[in-house]
Protein backbone atom coordinates (compact mmCIF):
# COMPACT_ATOMS: atom_id res chain seq x y z
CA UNK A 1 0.00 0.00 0.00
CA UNK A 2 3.34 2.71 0.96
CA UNK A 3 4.30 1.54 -3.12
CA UNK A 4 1.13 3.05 -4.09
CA UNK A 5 0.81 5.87 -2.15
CA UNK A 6 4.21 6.50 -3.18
CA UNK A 7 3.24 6.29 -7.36
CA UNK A 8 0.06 8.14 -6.48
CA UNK A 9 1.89 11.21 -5.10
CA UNK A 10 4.78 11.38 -7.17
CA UNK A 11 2.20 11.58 -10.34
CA UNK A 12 0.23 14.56 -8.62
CA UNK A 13 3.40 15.75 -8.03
CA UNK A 14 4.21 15.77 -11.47
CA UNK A 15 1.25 17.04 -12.77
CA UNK A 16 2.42 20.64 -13.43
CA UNK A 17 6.07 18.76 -14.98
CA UNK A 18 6.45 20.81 -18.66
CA UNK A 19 6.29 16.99 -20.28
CA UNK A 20 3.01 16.09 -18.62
CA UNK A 21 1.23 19.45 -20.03
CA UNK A 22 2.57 18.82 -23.40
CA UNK A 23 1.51 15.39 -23.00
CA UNK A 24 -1.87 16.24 -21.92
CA UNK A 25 -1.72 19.35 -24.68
CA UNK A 26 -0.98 16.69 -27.74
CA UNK A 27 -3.12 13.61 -27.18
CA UNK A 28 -5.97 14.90 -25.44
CA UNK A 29 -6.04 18.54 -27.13
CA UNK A 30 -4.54 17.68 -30.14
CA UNK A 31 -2.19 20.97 -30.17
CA UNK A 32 1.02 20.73 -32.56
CA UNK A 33 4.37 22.77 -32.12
CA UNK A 34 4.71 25.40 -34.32
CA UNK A 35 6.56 24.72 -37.63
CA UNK A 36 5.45 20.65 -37.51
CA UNK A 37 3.28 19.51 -40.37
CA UNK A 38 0.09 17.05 -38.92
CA UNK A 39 -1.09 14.45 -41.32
CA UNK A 40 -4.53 13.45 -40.35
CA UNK A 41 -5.98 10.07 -41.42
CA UNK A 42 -9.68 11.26 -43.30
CA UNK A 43 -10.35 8.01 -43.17
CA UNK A 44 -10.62 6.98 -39.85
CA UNK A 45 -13.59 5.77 -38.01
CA UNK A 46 -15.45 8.65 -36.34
CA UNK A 47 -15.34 6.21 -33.03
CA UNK A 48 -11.62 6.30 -32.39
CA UNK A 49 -9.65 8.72 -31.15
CA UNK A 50 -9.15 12.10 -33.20
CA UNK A 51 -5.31 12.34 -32.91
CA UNK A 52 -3.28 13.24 -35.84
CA UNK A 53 -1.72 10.37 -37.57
CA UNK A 54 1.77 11.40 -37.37
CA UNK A 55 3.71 14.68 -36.93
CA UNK A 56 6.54 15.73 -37.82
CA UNK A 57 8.75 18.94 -37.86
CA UNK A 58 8.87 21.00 -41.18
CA UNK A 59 12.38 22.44 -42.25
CA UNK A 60 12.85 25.80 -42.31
CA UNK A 61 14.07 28.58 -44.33
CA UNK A 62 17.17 29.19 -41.59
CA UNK A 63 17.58 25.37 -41.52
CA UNK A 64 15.75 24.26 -38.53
């Protein structure tokens, strides 16, 4: 039961962690960093999950 406890506060504790909002921010919100290109699947079933199908970062113009 102290392993639990333990788990249970170290993920409330992490709640407000940079990489659990962006977490939260791209699979529940669906929110993209700028410059990355979202290919979206029109296909899919309107049942599962509205996620973009892959992301990925666009190149530019300075090389980045």
């Amino acid at each position: 039961q102290e392993k639990v406890k333990k788990r249970l506060t170290n993920e409330v504790d992490n709640q407000d962690s940079p990489e659990v909002i962006e977490k939260i921010a791209r699979e529940k919100l669906n929110m993209v960093k700028p410059n990355e290109i979202v290919f979206v699947d029109d296909n899919q079933d309107e049942n599962t999950t509205s996620s973009p199908l892959t992301t990925t970062k666009a190149a530019t113009s300075d090389g980045e």
